[in-house]
PDB file of N, CA and C in Angstrom:
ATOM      1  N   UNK A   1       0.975   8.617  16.091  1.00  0.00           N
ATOM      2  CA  UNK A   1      -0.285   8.865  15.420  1.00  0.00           C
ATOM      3  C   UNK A   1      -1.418   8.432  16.334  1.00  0.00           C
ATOM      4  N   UNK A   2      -2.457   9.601  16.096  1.00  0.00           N
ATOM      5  CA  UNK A   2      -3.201   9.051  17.438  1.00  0.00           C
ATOM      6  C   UNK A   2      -4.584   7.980  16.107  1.00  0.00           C
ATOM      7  N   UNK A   3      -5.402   7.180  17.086  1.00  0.00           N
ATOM      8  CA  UNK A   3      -6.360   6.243  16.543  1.00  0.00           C
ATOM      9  C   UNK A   3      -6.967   6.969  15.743  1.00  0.00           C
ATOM     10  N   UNK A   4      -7.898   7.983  16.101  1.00  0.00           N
ATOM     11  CA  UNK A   4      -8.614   8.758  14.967  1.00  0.00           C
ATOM     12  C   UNK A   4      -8.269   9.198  13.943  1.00  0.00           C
ATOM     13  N   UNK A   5      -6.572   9.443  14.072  1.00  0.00           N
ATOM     14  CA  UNK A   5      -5.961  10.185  12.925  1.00  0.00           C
ATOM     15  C   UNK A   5      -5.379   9.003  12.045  1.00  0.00           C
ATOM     16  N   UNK A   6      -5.511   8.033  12.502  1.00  0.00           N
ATOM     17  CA  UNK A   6      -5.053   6.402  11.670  1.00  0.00           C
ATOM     18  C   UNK A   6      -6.540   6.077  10.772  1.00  0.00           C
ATOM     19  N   UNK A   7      -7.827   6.274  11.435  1.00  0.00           N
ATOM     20  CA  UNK A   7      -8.820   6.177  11.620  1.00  0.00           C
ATOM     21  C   UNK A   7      -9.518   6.922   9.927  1.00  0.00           C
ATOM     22  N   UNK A   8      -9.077   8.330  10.379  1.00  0.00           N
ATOM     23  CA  UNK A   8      -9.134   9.556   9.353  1.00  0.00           C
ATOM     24  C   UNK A   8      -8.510   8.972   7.641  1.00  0.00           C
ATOM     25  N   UNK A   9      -7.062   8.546   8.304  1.00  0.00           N
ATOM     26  CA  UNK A   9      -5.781   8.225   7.028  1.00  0.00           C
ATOM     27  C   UNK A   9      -6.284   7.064   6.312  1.00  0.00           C
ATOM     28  N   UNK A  10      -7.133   6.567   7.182  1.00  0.00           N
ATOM     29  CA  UNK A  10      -7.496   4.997   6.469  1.00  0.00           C
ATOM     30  C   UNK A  10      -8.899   5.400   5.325  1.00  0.00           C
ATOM     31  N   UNK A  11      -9.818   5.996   6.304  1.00  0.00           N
ATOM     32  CA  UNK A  11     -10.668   6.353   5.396  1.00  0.00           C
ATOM     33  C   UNK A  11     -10.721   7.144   4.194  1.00  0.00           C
ATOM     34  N   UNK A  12      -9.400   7.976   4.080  1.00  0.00           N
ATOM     35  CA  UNK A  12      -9.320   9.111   3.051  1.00  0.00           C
ATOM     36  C   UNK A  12      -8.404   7.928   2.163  1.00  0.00           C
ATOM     37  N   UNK A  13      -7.695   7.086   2.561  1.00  0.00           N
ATOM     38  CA  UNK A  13      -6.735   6.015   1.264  1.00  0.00           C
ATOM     39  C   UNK A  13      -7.498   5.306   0.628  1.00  0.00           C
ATOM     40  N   UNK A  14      -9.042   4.751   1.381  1.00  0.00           N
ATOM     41  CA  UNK A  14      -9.625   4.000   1.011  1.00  0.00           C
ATOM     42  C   UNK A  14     -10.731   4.573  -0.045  1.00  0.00           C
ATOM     43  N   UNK A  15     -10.937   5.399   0.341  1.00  0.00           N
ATOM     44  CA  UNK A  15     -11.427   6.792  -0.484  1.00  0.00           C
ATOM     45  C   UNK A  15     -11.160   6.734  -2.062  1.00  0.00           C
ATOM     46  N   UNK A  16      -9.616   6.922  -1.883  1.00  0.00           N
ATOM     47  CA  UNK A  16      -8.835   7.305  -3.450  1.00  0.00           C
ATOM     48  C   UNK A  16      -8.972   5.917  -3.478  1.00  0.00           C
ATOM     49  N   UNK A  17      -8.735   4.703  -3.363  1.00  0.00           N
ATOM     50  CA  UNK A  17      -8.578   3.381  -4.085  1.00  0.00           C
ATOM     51  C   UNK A  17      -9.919   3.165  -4.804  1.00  0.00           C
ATOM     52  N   UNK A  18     -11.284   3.158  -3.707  1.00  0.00           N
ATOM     53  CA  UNK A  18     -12.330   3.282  -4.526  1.00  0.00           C
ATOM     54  C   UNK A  18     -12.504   4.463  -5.616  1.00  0.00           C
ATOM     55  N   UNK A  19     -12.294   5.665  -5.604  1.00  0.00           N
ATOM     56  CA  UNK A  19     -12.306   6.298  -6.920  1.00  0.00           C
ATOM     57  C   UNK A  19     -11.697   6.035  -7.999  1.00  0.00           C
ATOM     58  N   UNK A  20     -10.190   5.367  -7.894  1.00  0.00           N
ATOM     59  CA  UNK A  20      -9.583   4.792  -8.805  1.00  0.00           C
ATOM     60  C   UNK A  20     -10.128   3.814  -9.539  1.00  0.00           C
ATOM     61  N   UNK A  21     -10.754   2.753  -8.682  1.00  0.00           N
ATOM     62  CA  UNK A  21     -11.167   1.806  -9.246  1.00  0.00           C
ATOM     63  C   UNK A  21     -12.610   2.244  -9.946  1.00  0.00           C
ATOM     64  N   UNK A  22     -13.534   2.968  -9.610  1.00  0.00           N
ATOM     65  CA  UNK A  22     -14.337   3.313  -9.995  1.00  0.00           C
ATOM     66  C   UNK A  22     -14.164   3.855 -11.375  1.00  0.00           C
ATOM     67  N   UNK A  23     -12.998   4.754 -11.487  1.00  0.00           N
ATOM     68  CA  UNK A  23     -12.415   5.177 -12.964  1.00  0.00           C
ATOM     69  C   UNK A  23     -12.046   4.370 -13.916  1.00  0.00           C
ATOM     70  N   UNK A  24     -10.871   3.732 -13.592  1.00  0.00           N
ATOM     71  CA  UNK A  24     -10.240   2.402 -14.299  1.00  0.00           C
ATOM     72  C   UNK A  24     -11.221   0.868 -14.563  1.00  0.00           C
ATOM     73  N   UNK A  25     -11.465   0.830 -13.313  1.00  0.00           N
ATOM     74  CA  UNK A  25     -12.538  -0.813 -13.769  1.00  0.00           C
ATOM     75  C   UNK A  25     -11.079  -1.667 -13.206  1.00  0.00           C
ATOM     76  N   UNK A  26     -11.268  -2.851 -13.292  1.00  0.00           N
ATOM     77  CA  UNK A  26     -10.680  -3.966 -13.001  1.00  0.00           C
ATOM     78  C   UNK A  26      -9.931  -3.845 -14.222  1.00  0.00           C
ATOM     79  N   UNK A  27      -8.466  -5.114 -14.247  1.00  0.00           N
ATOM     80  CA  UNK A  27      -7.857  -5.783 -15.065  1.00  0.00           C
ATOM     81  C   UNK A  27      -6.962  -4.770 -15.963  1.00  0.00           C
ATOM     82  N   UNK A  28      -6.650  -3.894 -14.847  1.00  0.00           N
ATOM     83  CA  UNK A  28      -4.945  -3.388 -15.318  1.00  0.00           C
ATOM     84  C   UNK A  28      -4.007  -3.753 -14.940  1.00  0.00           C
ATOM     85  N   UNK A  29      -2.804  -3.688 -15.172  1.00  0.00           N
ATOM     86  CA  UNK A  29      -1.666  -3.872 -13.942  1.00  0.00           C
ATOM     87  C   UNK A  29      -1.469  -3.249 -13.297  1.00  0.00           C
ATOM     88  N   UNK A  30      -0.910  -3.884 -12.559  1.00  0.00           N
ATOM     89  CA  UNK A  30      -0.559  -3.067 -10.722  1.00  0.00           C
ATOM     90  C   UNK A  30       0.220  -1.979 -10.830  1.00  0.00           C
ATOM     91  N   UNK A  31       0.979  -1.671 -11.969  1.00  0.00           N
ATOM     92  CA  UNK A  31       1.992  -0.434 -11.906  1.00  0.00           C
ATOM     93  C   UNK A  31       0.930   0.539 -12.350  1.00  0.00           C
ATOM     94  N   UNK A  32      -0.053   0.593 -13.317  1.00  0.00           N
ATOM     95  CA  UNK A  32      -0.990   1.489 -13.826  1.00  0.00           C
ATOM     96  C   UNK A  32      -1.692   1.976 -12.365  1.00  0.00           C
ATOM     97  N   UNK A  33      -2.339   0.961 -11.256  1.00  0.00           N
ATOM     98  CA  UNK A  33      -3.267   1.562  -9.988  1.00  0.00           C
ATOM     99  C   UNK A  33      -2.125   1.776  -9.184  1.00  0.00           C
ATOM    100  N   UNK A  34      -1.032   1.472  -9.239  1.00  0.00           N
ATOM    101  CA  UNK A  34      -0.481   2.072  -8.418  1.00  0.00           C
ATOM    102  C   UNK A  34       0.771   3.742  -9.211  1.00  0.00           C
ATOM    103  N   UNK A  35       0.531   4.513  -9.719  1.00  0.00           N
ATOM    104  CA  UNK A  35       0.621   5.600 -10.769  1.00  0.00           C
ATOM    105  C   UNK A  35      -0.254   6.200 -10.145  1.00  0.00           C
ATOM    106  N   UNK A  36      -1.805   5.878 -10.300  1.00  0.00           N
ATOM    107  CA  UNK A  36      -3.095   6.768 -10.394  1.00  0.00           C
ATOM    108  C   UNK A  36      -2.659   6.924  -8.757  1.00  0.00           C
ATOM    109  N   UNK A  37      -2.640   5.452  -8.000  1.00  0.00           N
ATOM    110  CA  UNK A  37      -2.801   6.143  -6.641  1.00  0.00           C
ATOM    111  C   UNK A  37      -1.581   7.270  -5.924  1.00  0.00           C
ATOM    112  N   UNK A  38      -0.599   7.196  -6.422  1.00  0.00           N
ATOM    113  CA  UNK A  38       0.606   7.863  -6.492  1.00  0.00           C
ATOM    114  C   UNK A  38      -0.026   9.548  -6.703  1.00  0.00           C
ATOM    115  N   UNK A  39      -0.556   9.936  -7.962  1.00  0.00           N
ATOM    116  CA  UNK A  39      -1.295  11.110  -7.848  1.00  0.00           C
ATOM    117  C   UNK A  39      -2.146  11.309  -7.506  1.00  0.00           C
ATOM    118  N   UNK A  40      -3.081  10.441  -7.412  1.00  0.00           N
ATOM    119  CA  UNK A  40      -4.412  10.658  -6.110  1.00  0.00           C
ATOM    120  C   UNK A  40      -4.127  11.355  -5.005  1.00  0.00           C
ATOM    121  N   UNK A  41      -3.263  10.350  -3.905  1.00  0.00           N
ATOM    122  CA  UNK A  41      -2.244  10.843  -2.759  1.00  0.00           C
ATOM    123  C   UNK A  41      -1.828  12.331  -2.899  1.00  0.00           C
ATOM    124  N   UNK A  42      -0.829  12.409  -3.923  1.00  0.00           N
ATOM    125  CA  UNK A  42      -0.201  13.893  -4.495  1.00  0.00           C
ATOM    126  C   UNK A  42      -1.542  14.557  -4.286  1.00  0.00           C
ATOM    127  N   UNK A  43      -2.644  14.885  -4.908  1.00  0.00           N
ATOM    128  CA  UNK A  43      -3.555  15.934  -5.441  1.00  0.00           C
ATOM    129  C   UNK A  43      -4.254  15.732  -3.803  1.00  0.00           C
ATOM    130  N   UNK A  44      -4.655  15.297  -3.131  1.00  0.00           N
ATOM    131  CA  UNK A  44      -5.117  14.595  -1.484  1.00  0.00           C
ATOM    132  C   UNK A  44      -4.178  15.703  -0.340  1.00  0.00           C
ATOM    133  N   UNK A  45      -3.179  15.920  -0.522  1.00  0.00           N
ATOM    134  CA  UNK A  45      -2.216  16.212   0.235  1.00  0.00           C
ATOM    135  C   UNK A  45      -1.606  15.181   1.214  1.00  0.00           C
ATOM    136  N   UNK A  46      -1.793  14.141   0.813  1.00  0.00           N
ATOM    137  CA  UNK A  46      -1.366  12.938   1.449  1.00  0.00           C
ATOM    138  C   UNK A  46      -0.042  12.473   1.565  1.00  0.00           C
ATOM    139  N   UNK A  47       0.910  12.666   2.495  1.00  0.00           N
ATOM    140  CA  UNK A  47       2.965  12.097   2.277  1.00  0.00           C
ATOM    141  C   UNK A  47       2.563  10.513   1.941  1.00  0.00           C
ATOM    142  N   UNK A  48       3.002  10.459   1.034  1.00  0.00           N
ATOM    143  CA  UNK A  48       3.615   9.020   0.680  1.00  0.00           C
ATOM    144  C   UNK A  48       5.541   8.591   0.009  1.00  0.00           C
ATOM    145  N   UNK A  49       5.507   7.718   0.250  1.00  0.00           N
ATOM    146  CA  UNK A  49       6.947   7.299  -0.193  1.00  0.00           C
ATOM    147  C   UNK A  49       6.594   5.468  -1.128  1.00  0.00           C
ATOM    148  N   UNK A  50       6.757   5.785  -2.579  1.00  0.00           N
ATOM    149  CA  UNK A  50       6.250   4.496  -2.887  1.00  0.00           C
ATOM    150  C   UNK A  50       7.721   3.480  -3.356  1.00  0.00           C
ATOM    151  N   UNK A  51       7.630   2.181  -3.320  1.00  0.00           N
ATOM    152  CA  UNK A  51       8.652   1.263  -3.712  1.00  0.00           C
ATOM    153  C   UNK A  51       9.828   1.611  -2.771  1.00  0.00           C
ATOM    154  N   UNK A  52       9.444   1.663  -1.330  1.00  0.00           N
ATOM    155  CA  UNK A  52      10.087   1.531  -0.023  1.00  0.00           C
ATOM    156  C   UNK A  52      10.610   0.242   0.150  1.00  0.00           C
ATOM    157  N   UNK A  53      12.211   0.049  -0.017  1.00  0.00           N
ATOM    158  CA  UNK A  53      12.867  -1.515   1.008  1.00  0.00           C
ATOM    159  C   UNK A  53      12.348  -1.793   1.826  1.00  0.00           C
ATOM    160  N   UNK A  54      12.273  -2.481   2.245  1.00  0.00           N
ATOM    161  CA  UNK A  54      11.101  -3.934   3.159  1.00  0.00           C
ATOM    162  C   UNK A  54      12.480  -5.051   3.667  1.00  0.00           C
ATOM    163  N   UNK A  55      13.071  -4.832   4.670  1.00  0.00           N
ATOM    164  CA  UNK A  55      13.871  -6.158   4.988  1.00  0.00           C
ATOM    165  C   UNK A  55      13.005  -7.227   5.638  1.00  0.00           C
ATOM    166  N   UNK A  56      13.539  -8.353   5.417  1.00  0.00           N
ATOM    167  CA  UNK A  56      12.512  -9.461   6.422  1.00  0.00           C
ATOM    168  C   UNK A  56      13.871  -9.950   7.459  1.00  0.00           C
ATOM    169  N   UNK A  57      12.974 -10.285   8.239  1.00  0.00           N
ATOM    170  CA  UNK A  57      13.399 -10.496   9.527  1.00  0.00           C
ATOM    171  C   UNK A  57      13.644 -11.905   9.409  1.00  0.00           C
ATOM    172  N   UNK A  58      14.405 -12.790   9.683  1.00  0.00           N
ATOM    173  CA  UNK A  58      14.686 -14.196   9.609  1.00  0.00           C
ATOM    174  C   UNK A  58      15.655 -14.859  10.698  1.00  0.00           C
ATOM    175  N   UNK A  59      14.782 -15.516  11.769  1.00  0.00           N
ATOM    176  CA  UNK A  59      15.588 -16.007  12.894  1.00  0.00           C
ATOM    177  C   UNK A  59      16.524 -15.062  13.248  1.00  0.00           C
ATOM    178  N   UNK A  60      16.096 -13.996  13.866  1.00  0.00           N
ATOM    179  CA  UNK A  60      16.159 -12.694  14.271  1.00  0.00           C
ATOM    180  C   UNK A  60      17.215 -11.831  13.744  1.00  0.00           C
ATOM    181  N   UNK A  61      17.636 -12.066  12.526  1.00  0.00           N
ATOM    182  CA  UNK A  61      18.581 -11.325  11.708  1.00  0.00           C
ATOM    183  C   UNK A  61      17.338 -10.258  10.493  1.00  0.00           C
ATOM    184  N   UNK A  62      18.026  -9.342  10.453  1.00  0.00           N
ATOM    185  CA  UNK A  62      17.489  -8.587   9.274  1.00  0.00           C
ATOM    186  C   UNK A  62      18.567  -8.508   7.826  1.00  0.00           C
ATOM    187  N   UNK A  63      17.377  -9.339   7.205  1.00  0.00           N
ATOM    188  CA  UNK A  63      17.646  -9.605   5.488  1.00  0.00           C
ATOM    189  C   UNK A  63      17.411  -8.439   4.688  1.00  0.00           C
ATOM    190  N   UNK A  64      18.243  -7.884   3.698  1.00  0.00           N
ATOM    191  CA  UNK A  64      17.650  -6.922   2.543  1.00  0.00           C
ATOM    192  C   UNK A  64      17.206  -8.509   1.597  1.00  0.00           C
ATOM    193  N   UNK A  65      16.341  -8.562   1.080  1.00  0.00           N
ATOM    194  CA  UNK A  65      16.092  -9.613   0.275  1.00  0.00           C
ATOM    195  C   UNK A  65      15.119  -8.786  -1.090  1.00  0.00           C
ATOM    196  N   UNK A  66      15.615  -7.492  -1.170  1.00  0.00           N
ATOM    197  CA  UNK A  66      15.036  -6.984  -2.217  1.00  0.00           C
ATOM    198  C   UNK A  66      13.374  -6.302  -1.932  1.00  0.00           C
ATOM    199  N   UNK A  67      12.751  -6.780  -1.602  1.00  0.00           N
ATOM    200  CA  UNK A  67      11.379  -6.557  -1.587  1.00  0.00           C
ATOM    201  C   UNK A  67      10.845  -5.235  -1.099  1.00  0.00           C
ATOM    202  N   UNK A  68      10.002  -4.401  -1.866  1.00  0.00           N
ATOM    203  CA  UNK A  68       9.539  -3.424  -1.813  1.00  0.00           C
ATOM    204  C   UNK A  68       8.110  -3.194  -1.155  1.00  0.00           C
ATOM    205  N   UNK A  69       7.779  -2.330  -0.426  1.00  0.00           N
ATOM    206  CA  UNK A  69       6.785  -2.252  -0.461  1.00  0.00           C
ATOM    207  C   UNK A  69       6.282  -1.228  -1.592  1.00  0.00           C
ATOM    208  N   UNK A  70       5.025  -1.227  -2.044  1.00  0.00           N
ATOM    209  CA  UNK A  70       4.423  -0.367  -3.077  1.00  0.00           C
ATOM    210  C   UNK A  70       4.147   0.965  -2.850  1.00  0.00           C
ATOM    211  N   UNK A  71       3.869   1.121  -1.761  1.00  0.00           N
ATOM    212  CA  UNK A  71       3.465   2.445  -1.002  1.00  0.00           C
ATOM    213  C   UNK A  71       3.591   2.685   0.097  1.00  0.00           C
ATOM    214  N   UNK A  72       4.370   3.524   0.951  1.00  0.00           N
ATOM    215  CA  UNK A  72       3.621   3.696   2.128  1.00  0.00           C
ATOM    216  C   UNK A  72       2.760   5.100   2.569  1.00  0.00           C
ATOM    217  N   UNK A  73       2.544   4.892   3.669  1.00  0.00           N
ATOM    218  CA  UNK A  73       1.304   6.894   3.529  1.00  0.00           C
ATOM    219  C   UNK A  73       1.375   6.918   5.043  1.00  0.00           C
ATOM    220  N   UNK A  74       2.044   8.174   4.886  1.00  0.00           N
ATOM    221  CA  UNK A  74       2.102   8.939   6.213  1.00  0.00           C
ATOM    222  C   UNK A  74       3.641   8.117   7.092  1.00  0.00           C
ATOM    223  N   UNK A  75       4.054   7.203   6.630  1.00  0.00           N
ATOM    224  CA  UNK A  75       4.945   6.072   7.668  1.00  0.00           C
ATOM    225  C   UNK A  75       4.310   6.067   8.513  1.00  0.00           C
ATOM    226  N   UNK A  76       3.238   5.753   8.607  1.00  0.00           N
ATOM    227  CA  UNK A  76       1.606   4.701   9.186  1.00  0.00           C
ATOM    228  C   UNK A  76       1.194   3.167   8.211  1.00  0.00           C
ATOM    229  N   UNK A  77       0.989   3.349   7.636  1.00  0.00           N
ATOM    230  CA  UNK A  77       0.748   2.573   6.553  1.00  0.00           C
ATOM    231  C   UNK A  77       1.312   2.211   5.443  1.00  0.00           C
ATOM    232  N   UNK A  78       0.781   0.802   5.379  1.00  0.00           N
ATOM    233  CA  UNK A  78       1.511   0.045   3.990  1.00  0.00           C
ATOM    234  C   UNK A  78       0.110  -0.480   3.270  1.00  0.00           C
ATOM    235  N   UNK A  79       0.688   0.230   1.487  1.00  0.00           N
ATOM    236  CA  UNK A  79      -0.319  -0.245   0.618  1.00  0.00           C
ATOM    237  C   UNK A  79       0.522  -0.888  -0.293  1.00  0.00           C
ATOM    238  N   UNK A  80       0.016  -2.335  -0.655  1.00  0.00           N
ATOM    239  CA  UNK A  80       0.633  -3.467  -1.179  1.00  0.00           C
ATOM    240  C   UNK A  80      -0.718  -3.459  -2.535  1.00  0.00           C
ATOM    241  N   UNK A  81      -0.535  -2.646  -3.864  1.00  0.00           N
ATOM    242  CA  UNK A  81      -1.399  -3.086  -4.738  1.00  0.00           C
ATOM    243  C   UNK A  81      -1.194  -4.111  -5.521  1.00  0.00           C
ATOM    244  N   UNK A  82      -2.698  -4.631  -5.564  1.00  0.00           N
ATOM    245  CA  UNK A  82      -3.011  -5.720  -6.099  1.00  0.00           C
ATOM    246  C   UNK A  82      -4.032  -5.945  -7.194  1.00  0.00           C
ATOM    247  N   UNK A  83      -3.751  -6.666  -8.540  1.00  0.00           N
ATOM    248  CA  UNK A  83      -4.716  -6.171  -9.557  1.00  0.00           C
ATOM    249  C   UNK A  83      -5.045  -8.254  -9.957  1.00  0.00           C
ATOM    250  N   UNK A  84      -5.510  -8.439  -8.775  1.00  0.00           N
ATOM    251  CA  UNK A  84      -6.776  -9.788  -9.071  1.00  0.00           C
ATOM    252  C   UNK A  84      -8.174 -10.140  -8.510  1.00  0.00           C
ATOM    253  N   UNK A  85      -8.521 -11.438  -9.152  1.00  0.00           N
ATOM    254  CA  UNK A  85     -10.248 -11.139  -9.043  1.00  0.00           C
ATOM    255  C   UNK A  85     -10.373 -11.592  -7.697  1.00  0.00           C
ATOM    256  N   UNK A  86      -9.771 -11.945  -7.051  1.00  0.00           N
ATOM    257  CA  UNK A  86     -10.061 -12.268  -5.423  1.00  0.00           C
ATOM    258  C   UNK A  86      -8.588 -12.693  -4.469  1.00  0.00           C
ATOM    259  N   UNK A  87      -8.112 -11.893  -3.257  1.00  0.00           N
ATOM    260  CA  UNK A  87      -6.982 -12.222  -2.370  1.00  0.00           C
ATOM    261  C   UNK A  87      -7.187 -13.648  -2.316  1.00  0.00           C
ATOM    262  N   UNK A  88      -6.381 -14.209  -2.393  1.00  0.00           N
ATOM    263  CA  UNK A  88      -5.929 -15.902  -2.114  1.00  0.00           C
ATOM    264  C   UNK A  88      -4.937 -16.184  -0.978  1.00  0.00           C
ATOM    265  N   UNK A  89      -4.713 -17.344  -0.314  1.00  0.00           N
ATOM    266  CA  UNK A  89      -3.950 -17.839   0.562  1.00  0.00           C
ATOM    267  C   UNK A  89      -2.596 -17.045   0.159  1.00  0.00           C
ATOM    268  N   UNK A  90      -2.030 -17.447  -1.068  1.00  0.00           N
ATOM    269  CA  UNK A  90      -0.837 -17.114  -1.347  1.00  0.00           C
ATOM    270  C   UNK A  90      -0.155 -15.043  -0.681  1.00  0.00           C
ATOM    271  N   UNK A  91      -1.438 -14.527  -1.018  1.00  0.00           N
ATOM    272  CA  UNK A  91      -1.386 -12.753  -0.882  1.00  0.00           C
ATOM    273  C   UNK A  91      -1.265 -12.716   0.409  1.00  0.00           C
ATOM    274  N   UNK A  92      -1.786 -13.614   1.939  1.00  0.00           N
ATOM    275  CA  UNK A  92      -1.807 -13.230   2.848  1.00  0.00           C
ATOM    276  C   UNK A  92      -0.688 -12.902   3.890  1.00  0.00           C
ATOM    277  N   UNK A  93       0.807 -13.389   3.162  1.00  0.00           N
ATOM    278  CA  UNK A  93       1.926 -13.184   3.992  1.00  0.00           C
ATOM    279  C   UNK A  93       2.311 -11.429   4.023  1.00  0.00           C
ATOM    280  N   UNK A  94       1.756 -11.026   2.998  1.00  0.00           N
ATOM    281  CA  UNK A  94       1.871  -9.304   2.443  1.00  0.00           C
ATOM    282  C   UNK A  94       1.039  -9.005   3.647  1.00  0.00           C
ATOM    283  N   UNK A  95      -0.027  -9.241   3.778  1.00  0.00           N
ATOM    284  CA  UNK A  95      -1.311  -8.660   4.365  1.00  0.00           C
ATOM    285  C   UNK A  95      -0.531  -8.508   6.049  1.00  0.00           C
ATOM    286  N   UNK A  96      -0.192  -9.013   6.482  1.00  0.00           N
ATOM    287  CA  UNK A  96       0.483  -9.081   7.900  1.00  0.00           C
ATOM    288  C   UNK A  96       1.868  -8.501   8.247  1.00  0.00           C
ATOM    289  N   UNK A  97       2.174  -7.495   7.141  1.00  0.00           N
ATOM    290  CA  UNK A  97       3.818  -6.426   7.325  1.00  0.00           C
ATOM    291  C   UNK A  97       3.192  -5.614   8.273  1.00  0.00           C
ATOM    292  N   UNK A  98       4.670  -5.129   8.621  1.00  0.00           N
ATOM    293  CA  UNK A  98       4.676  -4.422   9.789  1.00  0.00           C
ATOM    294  C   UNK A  98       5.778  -3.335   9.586  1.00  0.00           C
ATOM    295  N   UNK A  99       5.870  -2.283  10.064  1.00  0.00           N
ATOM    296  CA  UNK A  99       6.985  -1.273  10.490  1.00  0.00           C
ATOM    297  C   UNK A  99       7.898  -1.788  11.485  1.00  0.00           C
ATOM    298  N   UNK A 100       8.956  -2.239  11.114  1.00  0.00           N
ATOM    299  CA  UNK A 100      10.050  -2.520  12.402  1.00  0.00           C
ATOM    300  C   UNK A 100      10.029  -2.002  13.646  1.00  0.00           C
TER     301      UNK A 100
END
């Protein structure tokens, strides 16, 4: 994927999250914004694959330890939704996944 087209993908995801939220408002659950963004994507023409296995890596072995990611788009990106009033210390280990 070239930069602009990461560039492009970011701005059009960020796009649908703000319209979503703009629709909904705060203080649903995460399965409800992540639904809307599921057909957002769909109606966008956007590939996504949502509730993707996520192994973690642990002293250089790879773990299935269950964990999903919520979305991904394009297999460029990972969207990890989140339905609180501000990211905290605790959210930031999500914030730093990676594609193997």
């Amino acid at each position: 994927m070239s930069l602009a087209h990461g560039s492009a993908l970011s701005e059009r995801v960020i796009g649908v999250a703000i319209e979503i939220h703009r629709q909904l408002g705060p203080g649903l659950l995460e399965s409800a914004y992540e639904e809307c963004m599921c057909f957002e994507l769909k109606q966008a023409g956007i590939q996504f694959a949502r509730q993707v296995s996520f192994p973690v890596i642990y002293k250089g072995f790879r773990l299935n330890c269950a964990y999903r990611i919520d979305i991904t788009v394009e297999e460029d990106a990972l969207l990890e939704i989140k339905s609180v009033e501000r990211i905290l210390p605790i959210h930031e280990p999500k914030l730093s996944l990676t594609f193997a």
